[in-house]
N, C-alpha and C. Protein backbone atom coordinates (compact mmCIF):
# COMPACT_ATOMS: atom_id res chain seq x y z
N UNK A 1 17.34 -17.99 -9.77
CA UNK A 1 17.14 -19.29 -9.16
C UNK A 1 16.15 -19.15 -8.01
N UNK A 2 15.27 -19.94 -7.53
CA UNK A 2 13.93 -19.89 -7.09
C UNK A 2 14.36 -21.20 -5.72
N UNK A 3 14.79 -20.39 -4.45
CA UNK A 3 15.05 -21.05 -3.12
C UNK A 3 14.09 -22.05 -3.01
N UNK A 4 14.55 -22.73 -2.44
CA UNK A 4 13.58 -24.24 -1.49
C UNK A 4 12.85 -23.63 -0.79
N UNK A 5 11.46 -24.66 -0.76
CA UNK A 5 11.01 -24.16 0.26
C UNK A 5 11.12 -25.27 1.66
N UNK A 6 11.44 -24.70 2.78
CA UNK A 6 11.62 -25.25 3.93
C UNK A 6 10.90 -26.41 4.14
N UNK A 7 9.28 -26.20 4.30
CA UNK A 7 8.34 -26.62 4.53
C UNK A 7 8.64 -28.44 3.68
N UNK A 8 9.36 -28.18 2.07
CA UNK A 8 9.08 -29.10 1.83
C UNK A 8 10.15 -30.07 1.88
N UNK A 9 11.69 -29.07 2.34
CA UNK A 9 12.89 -30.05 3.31
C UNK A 9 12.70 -30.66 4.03
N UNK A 10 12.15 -30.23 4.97
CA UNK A 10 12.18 -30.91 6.44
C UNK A 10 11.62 -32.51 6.50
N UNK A 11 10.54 -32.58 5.75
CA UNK A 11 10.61 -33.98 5.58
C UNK A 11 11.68 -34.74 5.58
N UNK A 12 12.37 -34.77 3.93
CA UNK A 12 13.31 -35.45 3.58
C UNK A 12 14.39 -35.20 5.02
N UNK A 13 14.67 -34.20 5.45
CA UNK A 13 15.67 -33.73 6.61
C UNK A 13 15.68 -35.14 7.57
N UNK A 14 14.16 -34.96 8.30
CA UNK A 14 13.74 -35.85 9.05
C UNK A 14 14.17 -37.20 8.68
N UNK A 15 13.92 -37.82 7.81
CA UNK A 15 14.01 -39.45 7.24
C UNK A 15 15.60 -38.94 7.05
N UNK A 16 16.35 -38.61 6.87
CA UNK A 16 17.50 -38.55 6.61
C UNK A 16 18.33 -38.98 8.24
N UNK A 17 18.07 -37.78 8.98
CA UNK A 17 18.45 -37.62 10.12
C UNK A 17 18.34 -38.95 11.14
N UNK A 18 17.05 -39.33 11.07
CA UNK A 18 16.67 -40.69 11.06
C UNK A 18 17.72 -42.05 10.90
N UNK A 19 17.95 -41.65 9.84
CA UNK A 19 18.69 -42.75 9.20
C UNK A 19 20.05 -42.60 9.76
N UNK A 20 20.74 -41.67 9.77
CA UNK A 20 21.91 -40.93 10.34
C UNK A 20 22.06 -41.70 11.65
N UNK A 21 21.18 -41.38 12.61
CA UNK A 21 21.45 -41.58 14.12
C UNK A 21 20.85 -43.27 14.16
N UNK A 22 20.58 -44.05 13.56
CA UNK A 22 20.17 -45.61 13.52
C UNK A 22 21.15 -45.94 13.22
N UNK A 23 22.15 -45.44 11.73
CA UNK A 23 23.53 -46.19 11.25
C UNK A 23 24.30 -46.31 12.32
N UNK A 24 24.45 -44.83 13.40
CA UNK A 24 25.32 -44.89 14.24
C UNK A 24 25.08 -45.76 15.64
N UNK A 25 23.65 -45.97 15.75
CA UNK A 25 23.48 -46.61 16.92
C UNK A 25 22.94 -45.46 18.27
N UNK A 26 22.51 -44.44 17.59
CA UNK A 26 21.98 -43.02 18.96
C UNK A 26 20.70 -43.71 18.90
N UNK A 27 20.27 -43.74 20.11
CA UNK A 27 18.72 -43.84 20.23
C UNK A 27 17.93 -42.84 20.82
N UNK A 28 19.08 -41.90 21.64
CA UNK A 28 18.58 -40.70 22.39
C UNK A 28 19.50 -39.63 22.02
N UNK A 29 19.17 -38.65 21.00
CA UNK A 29 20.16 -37.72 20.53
C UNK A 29 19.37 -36.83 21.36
N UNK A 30 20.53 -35.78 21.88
CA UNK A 30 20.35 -34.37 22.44
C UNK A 30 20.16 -33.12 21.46
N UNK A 31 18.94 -32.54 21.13
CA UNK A 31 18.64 -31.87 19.84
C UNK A 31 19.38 -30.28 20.77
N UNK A 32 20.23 -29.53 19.45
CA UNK A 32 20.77 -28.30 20.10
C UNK A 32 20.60 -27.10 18.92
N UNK A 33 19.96 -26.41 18.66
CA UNK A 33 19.70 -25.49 17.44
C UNK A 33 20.33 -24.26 18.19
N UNK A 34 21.57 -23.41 16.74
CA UNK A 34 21.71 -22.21 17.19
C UNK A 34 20.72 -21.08 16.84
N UNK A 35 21.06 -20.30 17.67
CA UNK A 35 19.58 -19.04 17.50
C UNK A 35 20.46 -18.35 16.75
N UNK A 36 18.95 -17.87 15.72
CA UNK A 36 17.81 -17.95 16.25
C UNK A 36 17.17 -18.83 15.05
N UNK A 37 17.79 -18.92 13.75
CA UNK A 37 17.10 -20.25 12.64
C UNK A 37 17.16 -21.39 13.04
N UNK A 38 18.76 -21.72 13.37
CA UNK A 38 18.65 -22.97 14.02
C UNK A 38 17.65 -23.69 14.96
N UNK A 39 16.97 -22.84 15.70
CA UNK A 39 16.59 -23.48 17.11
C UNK A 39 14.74 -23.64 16.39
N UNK A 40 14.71 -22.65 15.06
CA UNK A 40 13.11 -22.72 14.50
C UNK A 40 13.31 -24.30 13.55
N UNK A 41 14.59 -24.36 13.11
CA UNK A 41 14.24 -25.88 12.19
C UNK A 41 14.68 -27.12 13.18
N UNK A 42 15.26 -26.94 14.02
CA UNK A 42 15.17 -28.18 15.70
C UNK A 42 14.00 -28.14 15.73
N UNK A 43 13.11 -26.94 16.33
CA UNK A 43 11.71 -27.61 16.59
C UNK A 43 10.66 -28.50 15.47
N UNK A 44 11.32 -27.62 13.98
CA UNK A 44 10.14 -28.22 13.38
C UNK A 44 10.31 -29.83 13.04
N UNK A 45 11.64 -30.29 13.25
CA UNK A 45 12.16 -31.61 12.95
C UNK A 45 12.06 -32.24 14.12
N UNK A 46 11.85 -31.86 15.54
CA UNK A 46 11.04 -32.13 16.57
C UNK A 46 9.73 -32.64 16.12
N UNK A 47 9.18 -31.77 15.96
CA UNK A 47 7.83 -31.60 15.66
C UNK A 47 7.61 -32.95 14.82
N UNK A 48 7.88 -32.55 13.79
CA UNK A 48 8.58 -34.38 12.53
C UNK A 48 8.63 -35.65 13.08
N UNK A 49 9.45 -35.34 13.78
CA UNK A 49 9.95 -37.09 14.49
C UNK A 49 8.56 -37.24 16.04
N UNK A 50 7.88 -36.35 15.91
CA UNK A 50 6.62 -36.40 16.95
C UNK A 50 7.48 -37.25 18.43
N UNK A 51 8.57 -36.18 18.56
CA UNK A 51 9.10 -36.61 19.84
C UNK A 51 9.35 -35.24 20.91
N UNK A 52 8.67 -35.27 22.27
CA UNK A 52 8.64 -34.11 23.18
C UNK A 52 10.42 -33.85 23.78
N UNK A 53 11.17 -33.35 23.17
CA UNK A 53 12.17 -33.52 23.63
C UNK A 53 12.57 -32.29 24.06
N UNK A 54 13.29 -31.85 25.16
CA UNK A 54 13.93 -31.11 25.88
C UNK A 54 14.97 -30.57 24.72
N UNK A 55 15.10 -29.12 23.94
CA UNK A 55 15.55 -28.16 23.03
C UNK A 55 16.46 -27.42 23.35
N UNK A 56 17.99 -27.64 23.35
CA UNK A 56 19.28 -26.85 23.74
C UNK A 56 18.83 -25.65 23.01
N UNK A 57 19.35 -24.27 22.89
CA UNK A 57 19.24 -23.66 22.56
C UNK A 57 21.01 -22.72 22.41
N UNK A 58 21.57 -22.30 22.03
CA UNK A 58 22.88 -21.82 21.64
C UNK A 58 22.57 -20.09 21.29
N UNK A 59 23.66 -19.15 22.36
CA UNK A 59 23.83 -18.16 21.17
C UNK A 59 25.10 -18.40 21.33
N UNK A 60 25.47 -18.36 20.05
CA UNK A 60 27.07 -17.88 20.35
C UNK A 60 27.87 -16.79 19.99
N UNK A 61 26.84 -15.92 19.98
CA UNK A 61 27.56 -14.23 19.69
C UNK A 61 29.16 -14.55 20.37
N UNK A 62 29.36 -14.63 21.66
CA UNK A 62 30.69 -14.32 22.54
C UNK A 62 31.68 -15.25 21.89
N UNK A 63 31.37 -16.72 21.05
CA UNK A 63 32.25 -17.45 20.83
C UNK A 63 32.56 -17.00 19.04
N UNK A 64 32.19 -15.74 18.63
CA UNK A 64 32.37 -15.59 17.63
C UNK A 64 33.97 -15.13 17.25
N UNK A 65 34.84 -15.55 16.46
CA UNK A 65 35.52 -15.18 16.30
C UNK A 65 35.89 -13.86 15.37
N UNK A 66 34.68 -13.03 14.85
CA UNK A 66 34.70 -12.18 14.65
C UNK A 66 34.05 -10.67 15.14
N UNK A 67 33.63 -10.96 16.77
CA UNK A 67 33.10 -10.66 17.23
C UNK A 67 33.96 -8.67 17.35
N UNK A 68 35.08 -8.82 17.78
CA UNK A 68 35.86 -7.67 17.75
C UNK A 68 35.59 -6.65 16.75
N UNK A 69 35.60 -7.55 15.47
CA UNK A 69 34.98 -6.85 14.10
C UNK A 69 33.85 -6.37 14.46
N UNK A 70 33.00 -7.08 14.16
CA UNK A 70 31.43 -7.09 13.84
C UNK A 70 30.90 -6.47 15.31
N UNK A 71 31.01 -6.04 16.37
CA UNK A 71 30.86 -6.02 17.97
C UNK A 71 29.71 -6.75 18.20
N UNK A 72 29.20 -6.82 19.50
CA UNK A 72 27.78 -7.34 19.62
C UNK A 72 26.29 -7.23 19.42
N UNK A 73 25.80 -7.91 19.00
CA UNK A 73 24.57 -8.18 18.41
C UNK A 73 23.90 -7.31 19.18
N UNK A 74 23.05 -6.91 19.09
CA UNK A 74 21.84 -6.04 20.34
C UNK A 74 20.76 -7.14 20.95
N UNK A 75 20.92 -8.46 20.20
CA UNK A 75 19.91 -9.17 20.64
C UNK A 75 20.51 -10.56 21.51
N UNK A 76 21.39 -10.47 21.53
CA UNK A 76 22.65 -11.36 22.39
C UNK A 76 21.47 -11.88 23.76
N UNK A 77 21.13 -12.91 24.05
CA UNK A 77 20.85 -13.78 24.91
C UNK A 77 21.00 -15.10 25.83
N UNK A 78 21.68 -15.30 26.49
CA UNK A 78 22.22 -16.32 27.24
C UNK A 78 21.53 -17.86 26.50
N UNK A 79 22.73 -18.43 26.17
CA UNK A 79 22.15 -19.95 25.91
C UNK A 79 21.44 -20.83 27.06
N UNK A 80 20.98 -21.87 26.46
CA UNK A 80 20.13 -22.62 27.41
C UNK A 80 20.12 -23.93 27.26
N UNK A 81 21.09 -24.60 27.95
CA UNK A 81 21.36 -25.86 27.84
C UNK A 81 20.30 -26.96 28.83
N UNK A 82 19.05 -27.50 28.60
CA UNK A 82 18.56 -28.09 29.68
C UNK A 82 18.92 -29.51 29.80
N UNK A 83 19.76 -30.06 29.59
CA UNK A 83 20.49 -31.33 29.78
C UNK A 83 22.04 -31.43 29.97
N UNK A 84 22.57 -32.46 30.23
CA UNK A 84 24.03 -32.42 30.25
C UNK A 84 24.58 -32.60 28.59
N UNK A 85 25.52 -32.10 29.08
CA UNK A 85 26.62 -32.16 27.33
C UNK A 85 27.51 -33.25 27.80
N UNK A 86 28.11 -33.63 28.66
CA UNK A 86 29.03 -34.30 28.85
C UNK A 86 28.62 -35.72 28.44
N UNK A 87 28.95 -36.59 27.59
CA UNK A 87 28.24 -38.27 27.40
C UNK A 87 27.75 -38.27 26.38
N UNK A 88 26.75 -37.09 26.13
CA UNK A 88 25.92 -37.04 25.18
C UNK A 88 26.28 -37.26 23.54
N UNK A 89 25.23 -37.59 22.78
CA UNK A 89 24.90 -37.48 21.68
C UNK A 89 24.07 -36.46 20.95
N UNK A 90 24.95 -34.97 20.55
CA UNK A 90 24.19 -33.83 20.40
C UNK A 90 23.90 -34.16 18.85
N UNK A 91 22.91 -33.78 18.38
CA UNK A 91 21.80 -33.02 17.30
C UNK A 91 22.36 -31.29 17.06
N UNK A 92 23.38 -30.97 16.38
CA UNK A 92 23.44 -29.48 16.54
C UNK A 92 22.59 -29.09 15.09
N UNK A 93 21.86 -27.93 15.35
CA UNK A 93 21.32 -27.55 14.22
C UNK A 93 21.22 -25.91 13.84
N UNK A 94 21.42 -25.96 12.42
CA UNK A 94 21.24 -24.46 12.46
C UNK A 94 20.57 -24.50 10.96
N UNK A 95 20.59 -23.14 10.26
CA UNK A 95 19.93 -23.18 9.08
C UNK A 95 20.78 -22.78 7.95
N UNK A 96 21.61 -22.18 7.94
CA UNK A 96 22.08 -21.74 6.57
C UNK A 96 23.71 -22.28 6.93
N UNK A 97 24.52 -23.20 6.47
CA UNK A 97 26.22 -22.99 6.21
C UNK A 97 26.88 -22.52 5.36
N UNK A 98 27.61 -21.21 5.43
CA UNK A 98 27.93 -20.59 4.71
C UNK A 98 29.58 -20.64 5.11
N UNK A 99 30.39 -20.06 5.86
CA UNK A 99 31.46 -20.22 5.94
C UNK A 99 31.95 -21.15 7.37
N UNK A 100 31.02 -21.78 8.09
CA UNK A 100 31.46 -22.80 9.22
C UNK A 100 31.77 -22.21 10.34
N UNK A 101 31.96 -20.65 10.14
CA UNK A 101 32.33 -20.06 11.29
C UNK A 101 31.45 -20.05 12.63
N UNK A 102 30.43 -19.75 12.05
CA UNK A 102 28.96 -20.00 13.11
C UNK A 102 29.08 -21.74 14.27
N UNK A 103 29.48 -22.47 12.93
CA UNK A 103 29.37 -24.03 13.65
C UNK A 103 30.79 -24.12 14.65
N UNK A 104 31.48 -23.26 13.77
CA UNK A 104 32.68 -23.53 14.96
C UNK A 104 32.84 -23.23 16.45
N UNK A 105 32.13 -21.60 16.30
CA UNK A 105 31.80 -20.74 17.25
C UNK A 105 30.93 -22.19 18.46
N UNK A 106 29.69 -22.94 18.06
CA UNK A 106 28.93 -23.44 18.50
C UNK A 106 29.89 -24.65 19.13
N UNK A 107 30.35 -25.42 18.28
CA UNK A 107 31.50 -26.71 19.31
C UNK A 107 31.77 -25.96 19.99
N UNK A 108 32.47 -24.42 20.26
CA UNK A 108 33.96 -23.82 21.01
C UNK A 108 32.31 -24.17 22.59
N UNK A 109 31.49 -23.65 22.10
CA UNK A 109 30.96 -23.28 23.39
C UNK A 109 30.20 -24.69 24.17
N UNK A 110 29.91 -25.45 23.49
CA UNK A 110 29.15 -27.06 23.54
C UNK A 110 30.48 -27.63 24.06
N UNK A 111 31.25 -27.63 23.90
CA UNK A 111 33.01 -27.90 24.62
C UNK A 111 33.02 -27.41 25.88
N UNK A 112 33.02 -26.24 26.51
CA UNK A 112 32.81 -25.33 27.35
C UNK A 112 31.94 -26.05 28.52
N UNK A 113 30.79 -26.60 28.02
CA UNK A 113 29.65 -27.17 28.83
C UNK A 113 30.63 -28.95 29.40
N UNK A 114 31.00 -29.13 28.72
CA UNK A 114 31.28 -30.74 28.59
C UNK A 114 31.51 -31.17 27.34
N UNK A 115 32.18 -32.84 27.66
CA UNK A 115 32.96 -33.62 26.31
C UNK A 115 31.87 -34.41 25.62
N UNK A 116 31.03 -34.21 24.72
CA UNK A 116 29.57 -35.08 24.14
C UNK A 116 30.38 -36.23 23.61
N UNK A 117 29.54 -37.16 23.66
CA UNK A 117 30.16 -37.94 23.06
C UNK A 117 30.24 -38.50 21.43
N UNK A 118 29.27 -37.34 20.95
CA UNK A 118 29.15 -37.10 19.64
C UNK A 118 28.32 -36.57 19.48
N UNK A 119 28.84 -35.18 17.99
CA UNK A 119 27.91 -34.31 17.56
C UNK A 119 28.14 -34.80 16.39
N UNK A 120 26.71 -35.03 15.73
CA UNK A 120 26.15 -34.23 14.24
C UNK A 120 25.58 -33.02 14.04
N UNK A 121 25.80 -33.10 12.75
CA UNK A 121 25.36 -31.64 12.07
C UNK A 121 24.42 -31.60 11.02
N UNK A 122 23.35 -31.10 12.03
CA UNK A 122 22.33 -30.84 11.08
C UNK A 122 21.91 -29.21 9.81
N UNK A 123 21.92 -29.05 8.45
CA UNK A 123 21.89 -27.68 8.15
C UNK A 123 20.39 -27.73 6.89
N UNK A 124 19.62 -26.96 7.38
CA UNK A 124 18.80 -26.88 6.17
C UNK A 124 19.42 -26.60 4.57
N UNK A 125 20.26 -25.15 4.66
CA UNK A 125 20.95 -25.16 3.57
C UNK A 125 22.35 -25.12 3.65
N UNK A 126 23.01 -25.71 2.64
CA UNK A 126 24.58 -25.25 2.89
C UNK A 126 24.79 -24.82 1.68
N UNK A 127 25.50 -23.59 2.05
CA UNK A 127 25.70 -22.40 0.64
C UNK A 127 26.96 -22.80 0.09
N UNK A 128 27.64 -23.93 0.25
CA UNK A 128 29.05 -24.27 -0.47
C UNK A 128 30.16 -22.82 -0.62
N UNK A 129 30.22 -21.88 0.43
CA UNK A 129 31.22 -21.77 1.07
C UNK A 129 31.95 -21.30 1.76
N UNK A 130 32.49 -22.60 2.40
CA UNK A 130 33.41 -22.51 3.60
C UNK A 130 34.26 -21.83 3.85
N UNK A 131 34.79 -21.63 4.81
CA UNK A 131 36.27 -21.45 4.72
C UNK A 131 36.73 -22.73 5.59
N UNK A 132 36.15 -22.84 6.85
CA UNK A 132 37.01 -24.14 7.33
C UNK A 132 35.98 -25.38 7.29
N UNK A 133 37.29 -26.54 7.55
CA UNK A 133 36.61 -28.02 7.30
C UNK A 133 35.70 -28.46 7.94
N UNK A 134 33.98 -28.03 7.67
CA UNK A 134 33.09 -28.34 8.50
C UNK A 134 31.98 -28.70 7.56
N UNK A 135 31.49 -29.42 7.47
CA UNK A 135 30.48 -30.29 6.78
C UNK A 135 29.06 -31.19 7.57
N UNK A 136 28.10 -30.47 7.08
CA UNK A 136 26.94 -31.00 7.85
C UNK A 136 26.79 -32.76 7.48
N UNK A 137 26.26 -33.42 8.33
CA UNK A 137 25.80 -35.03 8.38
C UNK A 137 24.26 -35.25 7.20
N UNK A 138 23.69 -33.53 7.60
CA UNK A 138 22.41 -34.15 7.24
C UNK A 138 22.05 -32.64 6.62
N UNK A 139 21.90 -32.04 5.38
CA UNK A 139 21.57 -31.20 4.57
C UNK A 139 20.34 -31.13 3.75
N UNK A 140 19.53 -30.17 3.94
CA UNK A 140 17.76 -30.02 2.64
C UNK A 140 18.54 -29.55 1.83
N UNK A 141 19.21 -28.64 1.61
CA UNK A 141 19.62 -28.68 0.19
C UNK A 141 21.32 -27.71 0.56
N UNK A 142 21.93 -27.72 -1.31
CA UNK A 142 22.91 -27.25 -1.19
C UNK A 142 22.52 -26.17 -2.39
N UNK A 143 23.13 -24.65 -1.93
CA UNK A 143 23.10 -24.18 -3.16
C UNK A 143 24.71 -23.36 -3.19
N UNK A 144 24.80 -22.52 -4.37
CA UNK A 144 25.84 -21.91 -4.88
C UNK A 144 25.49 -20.77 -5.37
N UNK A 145 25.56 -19.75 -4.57
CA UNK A 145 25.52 -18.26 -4.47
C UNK A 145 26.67 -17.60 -5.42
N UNK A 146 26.57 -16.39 -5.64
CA UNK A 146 26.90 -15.43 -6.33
C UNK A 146 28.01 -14.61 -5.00
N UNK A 147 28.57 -14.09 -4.94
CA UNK A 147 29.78 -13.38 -3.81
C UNK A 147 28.78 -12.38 -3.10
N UNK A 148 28.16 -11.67 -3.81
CA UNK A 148 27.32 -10.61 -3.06
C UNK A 148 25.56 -11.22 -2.48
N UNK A 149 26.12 -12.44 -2.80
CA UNK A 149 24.08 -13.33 -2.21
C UNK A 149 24.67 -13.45 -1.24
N UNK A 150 23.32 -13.42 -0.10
CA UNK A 150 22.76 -14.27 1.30
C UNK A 150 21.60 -14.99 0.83
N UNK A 151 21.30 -16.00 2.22
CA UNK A 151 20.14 -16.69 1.73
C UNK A 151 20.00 -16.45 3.67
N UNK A 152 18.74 -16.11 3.73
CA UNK A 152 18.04 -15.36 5.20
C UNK A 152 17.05 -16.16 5.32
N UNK A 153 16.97 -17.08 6.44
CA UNK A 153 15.44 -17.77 7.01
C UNK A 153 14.81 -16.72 7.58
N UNK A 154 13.33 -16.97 7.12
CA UNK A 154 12.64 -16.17 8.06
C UNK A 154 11.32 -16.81 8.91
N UNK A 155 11.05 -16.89 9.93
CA UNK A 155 10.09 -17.53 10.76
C UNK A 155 9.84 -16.98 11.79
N UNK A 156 9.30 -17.85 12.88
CA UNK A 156 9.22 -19.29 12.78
C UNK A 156 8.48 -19.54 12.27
N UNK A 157 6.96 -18.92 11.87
CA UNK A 157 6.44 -19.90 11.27
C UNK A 157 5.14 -18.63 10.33
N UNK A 158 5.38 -19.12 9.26
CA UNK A 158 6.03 -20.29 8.45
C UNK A 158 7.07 -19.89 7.92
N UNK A 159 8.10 -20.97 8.19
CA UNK A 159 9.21 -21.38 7.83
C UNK A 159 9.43 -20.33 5.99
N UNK A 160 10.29 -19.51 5.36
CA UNK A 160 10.70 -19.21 4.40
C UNK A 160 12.05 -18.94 4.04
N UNK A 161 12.57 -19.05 3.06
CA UNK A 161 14.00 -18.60 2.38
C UNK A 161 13.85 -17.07 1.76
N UNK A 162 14.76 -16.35 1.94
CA UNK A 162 14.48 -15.00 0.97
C UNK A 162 15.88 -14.51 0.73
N UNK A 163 16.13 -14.12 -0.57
CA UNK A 163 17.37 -13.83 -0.91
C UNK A 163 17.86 -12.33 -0.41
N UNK A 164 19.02 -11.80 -0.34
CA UNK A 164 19.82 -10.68 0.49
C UNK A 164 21.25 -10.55 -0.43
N UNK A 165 20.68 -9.39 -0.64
CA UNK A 165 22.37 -9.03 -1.81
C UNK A 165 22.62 -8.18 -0.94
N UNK A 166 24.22 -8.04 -0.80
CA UNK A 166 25.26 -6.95 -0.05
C UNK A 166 25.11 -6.02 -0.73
N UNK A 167 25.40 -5.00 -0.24
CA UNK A 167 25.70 -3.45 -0.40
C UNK A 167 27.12 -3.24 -0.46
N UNK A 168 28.13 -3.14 -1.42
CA UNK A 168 29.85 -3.03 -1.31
C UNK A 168 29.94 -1.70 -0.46
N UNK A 169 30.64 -2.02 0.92
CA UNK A 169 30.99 -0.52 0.98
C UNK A 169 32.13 0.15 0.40
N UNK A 170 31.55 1.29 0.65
CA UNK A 170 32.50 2.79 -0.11
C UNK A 170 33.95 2.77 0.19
């Protein structure tokens, strides 16, 4: 099977997203991408909606709940919130949903800051599956992997998909 290409999501993303935050009545959404895919398809849907907007940025290595497991990243960098969370209408974005854990990790810490007064969820791809009940607002595509697939953004630019098979360990 032959991945999307980004380049030609983001459109549709855009007019989607669009449509999303008009049904609800946002006129000023707070855009928040987790790092480090997330925060490359925020800008380019920035970029899209040709609006200069101030770019949350998220890590949430520390809010990982598998962090004990997995220990810390080597590239772990302090998030960067340049607006308030509290009131707000966040834009969270990332690139691949695979088991929700990532998005969960991201509320625990967007909570932390303040009470928004609503998040959507933006995902380029969602790999169908979850483990917990978390579902993006606004999706480029959905696919259905094999147990041993990843699907890896690579950028920023230009924007690509590239497939990643596990290694079983011994």
């Amino acid at each position: 099977m032959t991945l999307p290409n980004p380049q030609h999501l983001l459109p549709e993303m855009t007019a989607a997203l669009s449509r999303h935050l008009d049904s609800r009545g946002i006129t000023e959404p707070r855009f928040v991408g987790i790092r480090t895919g997330g925060v490359w398809i925020a800008q380019a849907l920035l970029q899209l909606r040709d609006r200069q907007e101030a770019l949350g940025i998220l890590d949430v290595s520390f809010y990982r709940d598998d962090f004990t497991q997995n220990g810390l990243h080597p590239q772990v960098r302090p998030s960067e919130l340049p607006f308030e969370i509290e009131g707000q209408h966040l834009v969270l974005i990332d690139d691949v949903l695979m088991s929700g854990r990532t998005i969960r990790a991201a509320l625990n810490e967007l909570f932390d800051y303040g009470r928004p007064a609503s998040v959507s969820l933006v995902c380029l791809l969602d790999l169908n599956a979850r483990e917990l009940p978390i579902r993006p607002d606004v999706v480029g595509a959905t696919l259905s992997l094999a147990a041993e697939q990843r699907v890896k953004l690579l950028g920023p630019a230009p924007l690509a998909l590239e497939y990643q098979t596990l290694v079983p360990a011994n």
